[in-house]
Structures are given as C-alpha cells and as structure tokens.
N, C-alpha and C. Protein backbone atom coordinates (compact mmCIF):
# COMPACT_ATOMS: atom_id res chain seq x y z
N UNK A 1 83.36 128.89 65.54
CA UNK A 1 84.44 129.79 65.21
C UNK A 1 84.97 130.44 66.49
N UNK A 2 86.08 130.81 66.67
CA UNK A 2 87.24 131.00 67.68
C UNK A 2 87.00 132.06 68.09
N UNK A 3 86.34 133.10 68.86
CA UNK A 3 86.35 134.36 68.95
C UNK A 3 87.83 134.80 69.50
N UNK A 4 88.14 136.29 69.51
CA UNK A 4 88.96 137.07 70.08
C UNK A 4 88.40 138.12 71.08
N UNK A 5 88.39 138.25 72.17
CA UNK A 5 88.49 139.53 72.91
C UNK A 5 89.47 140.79 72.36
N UNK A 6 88.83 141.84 72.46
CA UNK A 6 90.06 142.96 71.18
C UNK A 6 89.53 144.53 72.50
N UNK A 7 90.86 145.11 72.74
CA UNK A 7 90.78 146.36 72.92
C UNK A 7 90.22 146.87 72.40
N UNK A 8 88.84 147.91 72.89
CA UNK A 8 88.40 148.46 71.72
C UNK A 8 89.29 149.96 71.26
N UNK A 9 90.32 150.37 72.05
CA UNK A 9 90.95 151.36 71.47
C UNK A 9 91.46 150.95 70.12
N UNK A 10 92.28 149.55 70.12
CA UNK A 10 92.79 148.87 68.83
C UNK A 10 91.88 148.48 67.84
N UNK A 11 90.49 149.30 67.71
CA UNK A 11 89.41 149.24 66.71
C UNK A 11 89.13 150.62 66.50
N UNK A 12 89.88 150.86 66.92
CA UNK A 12 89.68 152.97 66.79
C UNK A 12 88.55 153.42 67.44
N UNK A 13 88.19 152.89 68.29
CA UNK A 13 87.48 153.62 69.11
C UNK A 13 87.73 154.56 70.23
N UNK A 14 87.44 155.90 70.31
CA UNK A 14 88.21 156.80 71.41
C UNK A 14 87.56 156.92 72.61
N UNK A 15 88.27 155.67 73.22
CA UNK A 15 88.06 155.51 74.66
C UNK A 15 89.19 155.16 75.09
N UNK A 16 90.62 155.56 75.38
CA UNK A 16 91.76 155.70 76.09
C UNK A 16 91.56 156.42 76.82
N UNK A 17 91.94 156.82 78.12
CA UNK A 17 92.28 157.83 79.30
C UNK A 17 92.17 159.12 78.93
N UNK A 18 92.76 159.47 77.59
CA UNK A 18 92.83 160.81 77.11
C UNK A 18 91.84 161.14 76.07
N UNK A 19 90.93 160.25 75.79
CA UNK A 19 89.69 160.03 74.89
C UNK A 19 90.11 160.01 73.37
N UNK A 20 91.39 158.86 73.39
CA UNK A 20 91.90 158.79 72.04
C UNK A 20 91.93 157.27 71.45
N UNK A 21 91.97 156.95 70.33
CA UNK A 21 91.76 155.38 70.06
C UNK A 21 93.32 155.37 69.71
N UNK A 22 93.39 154.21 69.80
CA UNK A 22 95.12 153.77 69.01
C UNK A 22 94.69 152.45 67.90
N UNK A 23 93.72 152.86 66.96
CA UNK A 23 93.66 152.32 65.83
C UNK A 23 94.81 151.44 65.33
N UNK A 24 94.49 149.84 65.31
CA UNK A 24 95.54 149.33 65.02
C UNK A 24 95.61 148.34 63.33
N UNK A 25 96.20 149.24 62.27
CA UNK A 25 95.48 148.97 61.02
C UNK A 25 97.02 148.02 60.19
N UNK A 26 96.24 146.41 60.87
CA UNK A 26 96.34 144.98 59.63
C UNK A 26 95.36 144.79 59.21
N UNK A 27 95.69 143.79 58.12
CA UNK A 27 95.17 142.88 57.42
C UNK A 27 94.58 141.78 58.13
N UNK A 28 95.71 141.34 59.17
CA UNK A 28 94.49 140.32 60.01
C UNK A 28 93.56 140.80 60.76
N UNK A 29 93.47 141.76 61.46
CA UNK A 29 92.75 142.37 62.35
C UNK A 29 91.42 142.54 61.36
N UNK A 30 91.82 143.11 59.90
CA UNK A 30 91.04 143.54 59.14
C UNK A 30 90.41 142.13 59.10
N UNK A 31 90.67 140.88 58.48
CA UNK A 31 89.97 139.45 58.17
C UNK A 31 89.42 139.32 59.38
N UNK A 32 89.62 139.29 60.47
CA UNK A 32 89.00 138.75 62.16
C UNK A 32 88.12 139.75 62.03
N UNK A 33 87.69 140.79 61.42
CA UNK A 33 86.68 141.36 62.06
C UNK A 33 85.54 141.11 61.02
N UNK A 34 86.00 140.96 60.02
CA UNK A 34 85.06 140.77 58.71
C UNK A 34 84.69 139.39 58.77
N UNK A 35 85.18 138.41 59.34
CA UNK A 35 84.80 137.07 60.08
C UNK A 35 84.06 137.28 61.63
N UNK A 36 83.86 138.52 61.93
CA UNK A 36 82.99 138.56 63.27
C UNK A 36 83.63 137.76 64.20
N UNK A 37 84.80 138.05 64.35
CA UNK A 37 85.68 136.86 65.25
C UNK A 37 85.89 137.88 66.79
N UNK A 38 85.59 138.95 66.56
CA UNK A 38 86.29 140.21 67.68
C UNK A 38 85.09 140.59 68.52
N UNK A 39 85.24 140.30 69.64
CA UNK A 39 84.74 140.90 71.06
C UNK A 39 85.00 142.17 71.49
N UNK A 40 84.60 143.22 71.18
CA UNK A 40 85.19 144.39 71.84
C UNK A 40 85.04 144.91 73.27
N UNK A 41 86.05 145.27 74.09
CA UNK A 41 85.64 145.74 75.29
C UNK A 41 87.17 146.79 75.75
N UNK A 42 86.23 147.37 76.48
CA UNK A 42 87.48 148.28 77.65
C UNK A 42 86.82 148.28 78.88
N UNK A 43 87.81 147.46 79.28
CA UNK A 43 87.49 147.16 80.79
C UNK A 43 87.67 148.35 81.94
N UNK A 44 88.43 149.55 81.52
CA UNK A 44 87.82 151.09 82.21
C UNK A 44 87.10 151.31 82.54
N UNK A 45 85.96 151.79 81.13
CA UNK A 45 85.12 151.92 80.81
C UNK A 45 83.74 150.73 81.36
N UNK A 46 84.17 149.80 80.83
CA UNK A 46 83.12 148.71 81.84
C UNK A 46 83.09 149.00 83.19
N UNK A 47 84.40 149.01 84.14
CA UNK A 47 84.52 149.38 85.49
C UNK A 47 83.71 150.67 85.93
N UNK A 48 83.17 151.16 85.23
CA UNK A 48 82.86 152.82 85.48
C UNK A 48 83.72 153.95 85.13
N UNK A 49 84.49 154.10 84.71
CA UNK A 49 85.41 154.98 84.43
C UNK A 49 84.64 155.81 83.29
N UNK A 50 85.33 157.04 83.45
CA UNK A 50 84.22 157.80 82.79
C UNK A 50 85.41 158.09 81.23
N UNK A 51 85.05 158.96 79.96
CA UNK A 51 86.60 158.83 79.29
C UNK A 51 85.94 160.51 78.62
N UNK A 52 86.79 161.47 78.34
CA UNK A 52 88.70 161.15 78.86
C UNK A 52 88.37 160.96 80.24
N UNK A 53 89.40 160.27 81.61
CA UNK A 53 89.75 160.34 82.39
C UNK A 53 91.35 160.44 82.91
N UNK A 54 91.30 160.44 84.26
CA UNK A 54 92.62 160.75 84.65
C UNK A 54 93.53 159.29 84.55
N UNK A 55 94.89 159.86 83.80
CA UNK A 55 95.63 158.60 83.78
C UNK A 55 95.90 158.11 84.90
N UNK A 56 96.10 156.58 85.00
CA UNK A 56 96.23 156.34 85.92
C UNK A 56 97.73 154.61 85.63
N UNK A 57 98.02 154.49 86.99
CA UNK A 57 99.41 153.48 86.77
C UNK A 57 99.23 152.17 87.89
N UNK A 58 99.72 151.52 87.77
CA UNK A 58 99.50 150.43 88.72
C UNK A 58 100.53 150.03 89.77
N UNK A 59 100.43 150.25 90.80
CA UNK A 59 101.96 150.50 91.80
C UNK A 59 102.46 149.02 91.54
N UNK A 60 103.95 149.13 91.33
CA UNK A 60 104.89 148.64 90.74
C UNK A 60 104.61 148.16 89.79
N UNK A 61 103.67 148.35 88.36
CA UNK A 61 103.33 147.42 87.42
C UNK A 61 102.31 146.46 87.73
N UNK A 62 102.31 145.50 88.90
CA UNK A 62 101.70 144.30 88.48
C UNK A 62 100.07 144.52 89.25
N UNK A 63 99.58 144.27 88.19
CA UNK A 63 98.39 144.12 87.82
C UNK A 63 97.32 143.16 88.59
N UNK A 64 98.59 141.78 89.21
CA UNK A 64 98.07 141.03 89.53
C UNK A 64 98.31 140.59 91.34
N UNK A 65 99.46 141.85 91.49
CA UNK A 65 99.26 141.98 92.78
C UNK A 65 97.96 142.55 93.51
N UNK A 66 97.27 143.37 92.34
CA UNK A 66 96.11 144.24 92.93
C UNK A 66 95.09 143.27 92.83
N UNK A 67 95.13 142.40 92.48
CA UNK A 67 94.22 141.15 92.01
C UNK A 67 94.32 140.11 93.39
N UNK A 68 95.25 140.36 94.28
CA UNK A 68 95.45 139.82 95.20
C UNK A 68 95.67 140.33 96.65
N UNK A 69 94.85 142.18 96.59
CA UNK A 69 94.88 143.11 97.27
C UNK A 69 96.18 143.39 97.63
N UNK A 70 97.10 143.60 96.97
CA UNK A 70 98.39 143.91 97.96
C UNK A 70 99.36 144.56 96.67
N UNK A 71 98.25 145.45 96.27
CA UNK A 71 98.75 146.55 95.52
C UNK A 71 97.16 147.63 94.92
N UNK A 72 97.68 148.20 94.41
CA UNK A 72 96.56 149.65 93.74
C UNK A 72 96.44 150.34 92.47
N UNK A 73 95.88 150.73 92.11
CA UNK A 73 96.07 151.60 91.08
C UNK A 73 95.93 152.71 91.12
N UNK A 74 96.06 153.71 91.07
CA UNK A 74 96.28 155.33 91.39
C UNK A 74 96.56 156.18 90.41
N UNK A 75 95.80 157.80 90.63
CA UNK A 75 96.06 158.39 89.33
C UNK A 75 96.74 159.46 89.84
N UNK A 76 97.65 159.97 89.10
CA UNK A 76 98.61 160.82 89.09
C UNK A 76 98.56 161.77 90.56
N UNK A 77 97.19 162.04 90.85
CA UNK A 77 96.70 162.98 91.87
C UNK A 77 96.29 161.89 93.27
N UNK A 78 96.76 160.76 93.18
CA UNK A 78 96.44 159.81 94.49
C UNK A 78 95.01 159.46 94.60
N UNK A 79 94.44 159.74 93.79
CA UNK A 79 92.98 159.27 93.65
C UNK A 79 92.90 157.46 93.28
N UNK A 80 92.51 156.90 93.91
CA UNK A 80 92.52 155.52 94.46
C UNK A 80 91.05 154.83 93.48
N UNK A 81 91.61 154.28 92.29
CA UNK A 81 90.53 153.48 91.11
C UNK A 81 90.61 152.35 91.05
N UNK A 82 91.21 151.35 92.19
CA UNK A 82 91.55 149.95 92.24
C UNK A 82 90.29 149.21 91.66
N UNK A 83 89.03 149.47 92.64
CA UNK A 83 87.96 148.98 92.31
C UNK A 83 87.27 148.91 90.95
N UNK A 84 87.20 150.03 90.49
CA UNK A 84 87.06 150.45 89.26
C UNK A 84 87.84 149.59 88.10
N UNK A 85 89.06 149.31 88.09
CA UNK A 85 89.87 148.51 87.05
C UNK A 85 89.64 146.67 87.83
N UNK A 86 89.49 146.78 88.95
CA UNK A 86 89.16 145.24 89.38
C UNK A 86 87.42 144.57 88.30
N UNK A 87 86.48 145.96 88.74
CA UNK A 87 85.24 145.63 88.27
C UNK A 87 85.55 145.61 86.25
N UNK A 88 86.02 146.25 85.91
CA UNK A 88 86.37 146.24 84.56
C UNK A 88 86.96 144.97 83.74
N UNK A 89 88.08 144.48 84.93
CA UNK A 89 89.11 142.90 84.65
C UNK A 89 87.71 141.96 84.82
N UNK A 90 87.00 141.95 85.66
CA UNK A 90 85.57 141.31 85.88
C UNK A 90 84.94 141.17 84.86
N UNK A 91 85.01 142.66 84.52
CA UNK A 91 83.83 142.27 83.32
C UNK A 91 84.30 141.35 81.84
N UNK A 92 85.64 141.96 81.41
CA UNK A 92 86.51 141.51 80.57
C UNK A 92 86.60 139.92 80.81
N UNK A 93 86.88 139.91 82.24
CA UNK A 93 86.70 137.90 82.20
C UNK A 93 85.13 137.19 82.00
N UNK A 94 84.18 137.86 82.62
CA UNK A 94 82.69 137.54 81.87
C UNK A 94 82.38 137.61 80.56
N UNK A 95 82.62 138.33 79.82
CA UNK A 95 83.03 138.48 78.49
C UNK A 95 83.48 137.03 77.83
N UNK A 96 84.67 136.69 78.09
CA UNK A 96 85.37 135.66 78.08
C UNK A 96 84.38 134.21 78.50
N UNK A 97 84.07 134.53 79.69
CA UNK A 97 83.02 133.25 79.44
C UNK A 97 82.03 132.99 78.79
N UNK A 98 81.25 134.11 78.78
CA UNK A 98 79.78 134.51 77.83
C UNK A 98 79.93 133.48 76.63
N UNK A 99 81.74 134.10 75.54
CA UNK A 99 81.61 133.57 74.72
C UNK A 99 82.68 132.50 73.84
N UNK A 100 82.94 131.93 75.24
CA UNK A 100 84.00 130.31 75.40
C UNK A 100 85.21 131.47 74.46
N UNK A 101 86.00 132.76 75.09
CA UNK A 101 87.04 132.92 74.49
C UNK A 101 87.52 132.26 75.42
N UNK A 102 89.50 132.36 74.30
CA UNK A 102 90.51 131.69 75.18
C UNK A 102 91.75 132.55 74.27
N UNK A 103 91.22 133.73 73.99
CA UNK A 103 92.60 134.50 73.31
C UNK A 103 91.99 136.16 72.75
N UNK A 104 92.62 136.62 73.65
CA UNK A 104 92.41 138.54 74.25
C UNK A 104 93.81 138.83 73.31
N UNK A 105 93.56 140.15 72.39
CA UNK A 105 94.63 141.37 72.06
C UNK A 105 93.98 142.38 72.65
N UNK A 106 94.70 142.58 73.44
CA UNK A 106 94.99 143.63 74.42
C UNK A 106 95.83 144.83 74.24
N UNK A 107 95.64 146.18 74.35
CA UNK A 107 96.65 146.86 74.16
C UNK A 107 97.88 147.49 75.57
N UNK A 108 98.92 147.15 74.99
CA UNK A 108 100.35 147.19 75.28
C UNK A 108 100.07 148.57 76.46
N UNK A 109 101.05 147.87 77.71
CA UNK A 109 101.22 149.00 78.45
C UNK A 109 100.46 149.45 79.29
N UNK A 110 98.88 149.01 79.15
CA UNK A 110 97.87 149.82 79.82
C UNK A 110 97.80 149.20 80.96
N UNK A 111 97.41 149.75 81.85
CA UNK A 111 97.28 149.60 83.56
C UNK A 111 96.36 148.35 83.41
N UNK A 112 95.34 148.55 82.34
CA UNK A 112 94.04 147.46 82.70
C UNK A 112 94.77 145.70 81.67
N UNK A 113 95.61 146.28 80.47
CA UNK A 113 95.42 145.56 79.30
C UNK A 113 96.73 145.31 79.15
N UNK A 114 97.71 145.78 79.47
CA UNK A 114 98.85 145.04 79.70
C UNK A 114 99.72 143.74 80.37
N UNK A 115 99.94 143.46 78.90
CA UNK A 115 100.49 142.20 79.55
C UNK A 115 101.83 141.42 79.34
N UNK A 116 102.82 142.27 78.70
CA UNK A 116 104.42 141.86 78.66
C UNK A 116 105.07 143.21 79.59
N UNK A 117 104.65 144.71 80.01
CA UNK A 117 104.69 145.24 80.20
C UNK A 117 104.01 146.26 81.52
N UNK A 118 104.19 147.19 82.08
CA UNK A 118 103.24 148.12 82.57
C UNK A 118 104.37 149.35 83.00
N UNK A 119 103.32 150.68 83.18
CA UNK A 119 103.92 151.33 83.81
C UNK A 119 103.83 150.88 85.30
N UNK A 120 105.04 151.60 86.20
CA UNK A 120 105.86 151.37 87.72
C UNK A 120 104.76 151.96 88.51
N UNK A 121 103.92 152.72 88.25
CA UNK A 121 103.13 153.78 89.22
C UNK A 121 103.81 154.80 89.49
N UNK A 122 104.85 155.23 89.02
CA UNK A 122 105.17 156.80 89.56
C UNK A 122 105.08 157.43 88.51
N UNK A 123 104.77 157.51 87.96
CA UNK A 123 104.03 158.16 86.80
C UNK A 123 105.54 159.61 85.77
N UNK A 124 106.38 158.05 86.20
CA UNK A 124 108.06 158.93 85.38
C UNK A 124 108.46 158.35 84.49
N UNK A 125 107.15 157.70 83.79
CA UNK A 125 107.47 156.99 82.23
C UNK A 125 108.24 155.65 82.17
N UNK A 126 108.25 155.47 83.53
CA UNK A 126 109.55 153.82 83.47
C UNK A 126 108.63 153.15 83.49
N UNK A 127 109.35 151.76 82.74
CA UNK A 127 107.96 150.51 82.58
C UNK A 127 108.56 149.32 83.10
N UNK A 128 107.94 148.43 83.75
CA UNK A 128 108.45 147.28 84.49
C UNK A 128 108.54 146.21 83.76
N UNK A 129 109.27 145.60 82.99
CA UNK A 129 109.22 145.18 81.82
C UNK A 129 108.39 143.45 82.04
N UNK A 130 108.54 143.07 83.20
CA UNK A 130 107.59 141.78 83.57
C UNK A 130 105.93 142.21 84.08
N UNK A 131 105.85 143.41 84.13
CA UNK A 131 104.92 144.56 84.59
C UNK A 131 103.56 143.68 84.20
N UNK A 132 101.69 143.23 84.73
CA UNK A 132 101.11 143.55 83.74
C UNK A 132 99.82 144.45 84.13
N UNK A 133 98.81 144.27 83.58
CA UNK A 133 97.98 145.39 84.03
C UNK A 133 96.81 144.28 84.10
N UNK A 134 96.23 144.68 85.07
CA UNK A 134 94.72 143.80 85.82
C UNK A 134 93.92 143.56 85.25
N UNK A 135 93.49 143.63 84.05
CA UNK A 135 92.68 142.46 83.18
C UNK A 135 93.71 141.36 82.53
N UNK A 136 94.24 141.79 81.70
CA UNK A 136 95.79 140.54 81.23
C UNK A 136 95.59 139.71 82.85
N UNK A 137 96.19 140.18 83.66
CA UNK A 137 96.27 139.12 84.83
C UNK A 137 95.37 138.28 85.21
N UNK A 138 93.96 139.29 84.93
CA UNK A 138 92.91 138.22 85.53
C UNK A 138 92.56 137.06 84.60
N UNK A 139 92.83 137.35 83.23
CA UNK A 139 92.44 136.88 82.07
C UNK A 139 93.33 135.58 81.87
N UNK A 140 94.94 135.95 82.21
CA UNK A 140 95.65 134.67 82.24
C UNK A 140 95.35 133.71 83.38
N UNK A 141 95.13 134.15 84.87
CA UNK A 141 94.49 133.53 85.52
C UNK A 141 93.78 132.47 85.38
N UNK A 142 92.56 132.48 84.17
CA UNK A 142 91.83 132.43 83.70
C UNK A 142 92.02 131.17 82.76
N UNK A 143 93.54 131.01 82.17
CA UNK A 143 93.52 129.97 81.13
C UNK A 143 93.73 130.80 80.13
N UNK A 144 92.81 131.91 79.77
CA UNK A 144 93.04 133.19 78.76
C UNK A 144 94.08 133.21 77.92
N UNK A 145 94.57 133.33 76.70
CA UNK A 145 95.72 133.70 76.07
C UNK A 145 95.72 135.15 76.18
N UNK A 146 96.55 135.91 76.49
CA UNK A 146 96.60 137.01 76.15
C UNK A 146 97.99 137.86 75.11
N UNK A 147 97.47 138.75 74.40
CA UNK A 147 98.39 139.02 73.37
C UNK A 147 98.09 140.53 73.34
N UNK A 148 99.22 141.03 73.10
CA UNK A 148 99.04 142.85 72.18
C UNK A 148 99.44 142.82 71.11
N UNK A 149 99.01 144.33 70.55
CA UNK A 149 99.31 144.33 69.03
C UNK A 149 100.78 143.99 68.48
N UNK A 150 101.59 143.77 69.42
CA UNK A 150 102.89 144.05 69.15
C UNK A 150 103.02 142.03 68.73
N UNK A 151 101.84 141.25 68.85
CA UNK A 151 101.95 139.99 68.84
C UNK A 151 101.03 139.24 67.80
N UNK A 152 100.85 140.08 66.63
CA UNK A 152 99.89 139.78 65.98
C UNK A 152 99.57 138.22 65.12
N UNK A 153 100.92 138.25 64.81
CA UNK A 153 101.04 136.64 64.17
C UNK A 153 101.24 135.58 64.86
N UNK A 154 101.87 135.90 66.48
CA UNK A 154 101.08 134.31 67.59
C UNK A 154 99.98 134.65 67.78
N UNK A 155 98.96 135.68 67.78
CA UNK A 155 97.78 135.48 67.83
C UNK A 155 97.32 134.50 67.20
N UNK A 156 98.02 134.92 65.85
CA UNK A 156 97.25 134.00 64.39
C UNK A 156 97.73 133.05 64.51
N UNK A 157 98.93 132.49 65.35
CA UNK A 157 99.00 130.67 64.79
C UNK A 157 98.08 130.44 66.07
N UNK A 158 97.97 130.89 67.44
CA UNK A 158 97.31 130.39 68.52
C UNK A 158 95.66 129.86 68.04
N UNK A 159 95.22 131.02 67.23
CA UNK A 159 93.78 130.72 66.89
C UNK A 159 93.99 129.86 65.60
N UNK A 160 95.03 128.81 64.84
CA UNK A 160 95.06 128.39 63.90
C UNK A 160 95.02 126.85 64.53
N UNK A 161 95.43 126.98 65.95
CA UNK A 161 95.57 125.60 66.94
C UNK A 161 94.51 124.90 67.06
C-alpha cells in the first residue's frame, strides 16, 4: 500500500511556528488515515526547532536555492535557521526513503513545506508565486510528488496510478 508523507499541522497537530495546527478536515484525508496510508512529520520540528517559534521566511521564496547554499532562511529578527530547516528537509527526505514514499501533502506557503508558493523573506506578506520552501524542494529533487491541501484530488488520482 502507497504511503503519503502528511504535514502534521494538516492532522491538527499544534506544531506551526505559532504553536497552532491547521487541521485539514476531508473525507479523503479522513479514508488515508483510517487506511494507515499517512506519514506524519514537520520537518521544523525534526530540524530542532523548538514550537511556538519565531516565524521565519525564505529569502526570495526559493527553498531550493538554500538547498544549493546561495540563499537562507531568516526570522523576522535576522536570526539565521538555514541549518535547522536544511536538517528538517533531511529528515522529511529519510522519511521518504524509510518508507518507499513517492507522494508528500505538504502544507501551502510554509518556508519548509511549500511548494506552488512561498513567502519573499521580507516578511511584508508578499508571496513568490513560483516560490518553494526547502523540504518540497528537497523532496522533488528526490523524484517525490509533492502536493498541498489546496491539491487534494491529484493527490488522489496520483496514488490511484
């Protein structure tokens, strides 16, 4: 059976930046989990990050420039967590091998888990709309499918493949 890698914020668990879950309540999500199909992780939190912690953005969005040292991640106060979200995308891709995934829902936007999207790093709410955040990157890297909630039914034909 097909596993999924799953945000664990999108299981209601409150481990976001601000120590909040973003519970994400389908019916499929509901069947994938009652089929034991879901991997949970937050690759923050794996990295060391402690929660709540300080938000943080990824200079210019991409995720995968920092994946290729020639970008950062930074929190509002210039405090420098590159390492921290690198070791987290790490763990999130071990994960992935552990247990032959090949398809992550990820949640939307996040520095670590974004992946149609990210915030710019200046922390003025603009989002880079090709933007992604450093696990998505490492994960597609990877072969990885990656998806957010906002993609719930190509999830479902991808794992129907």
């Amino acid at each position: 059976m097909q596993q999924i890698l799953i945000s664990r914020c999108l299981l209601g668990e409150p481990v976001r930046f601000d120590g909040q879950a973003k519970l994400l309540d389908s019916p499929l999500l509901m069947r994938w989990q009652a089929e034991q199909r879901l991997v949970p992780i937050c690759p923050e939190l794996a990295g060391g990050l402690p929660c709540p912690r300080p938000a943080a953005e990824v200079e210019q969005g991409r995720g995968d420039r920092v994946l290729e040292q020639q970008g950062r991640v930074l929190c509002q106060d210039g405090a420098d967590v590159t390492q921290a979200f690198i070791a987290g995308a790490q763990a999130a891709l071990e994960q992935c091998q552990r247990h032959q995934i090949q398809l992550a829902l990820l949640k939307a936007r996040s520095p670590s888990c974004g992946s149609r999207s990210s915030y710019d790093g200046t922390f003025s709410n603009q989002l880079v709309d090709d933007g992604i955040g450093v696990t998505a990157a490492l994960l597609r890297r990877h072969g990885i499918k990656v998806f957010d909630e906002t993609e719930l039914e190509q999830l479902a034909l991808a794992l129907s493949d």
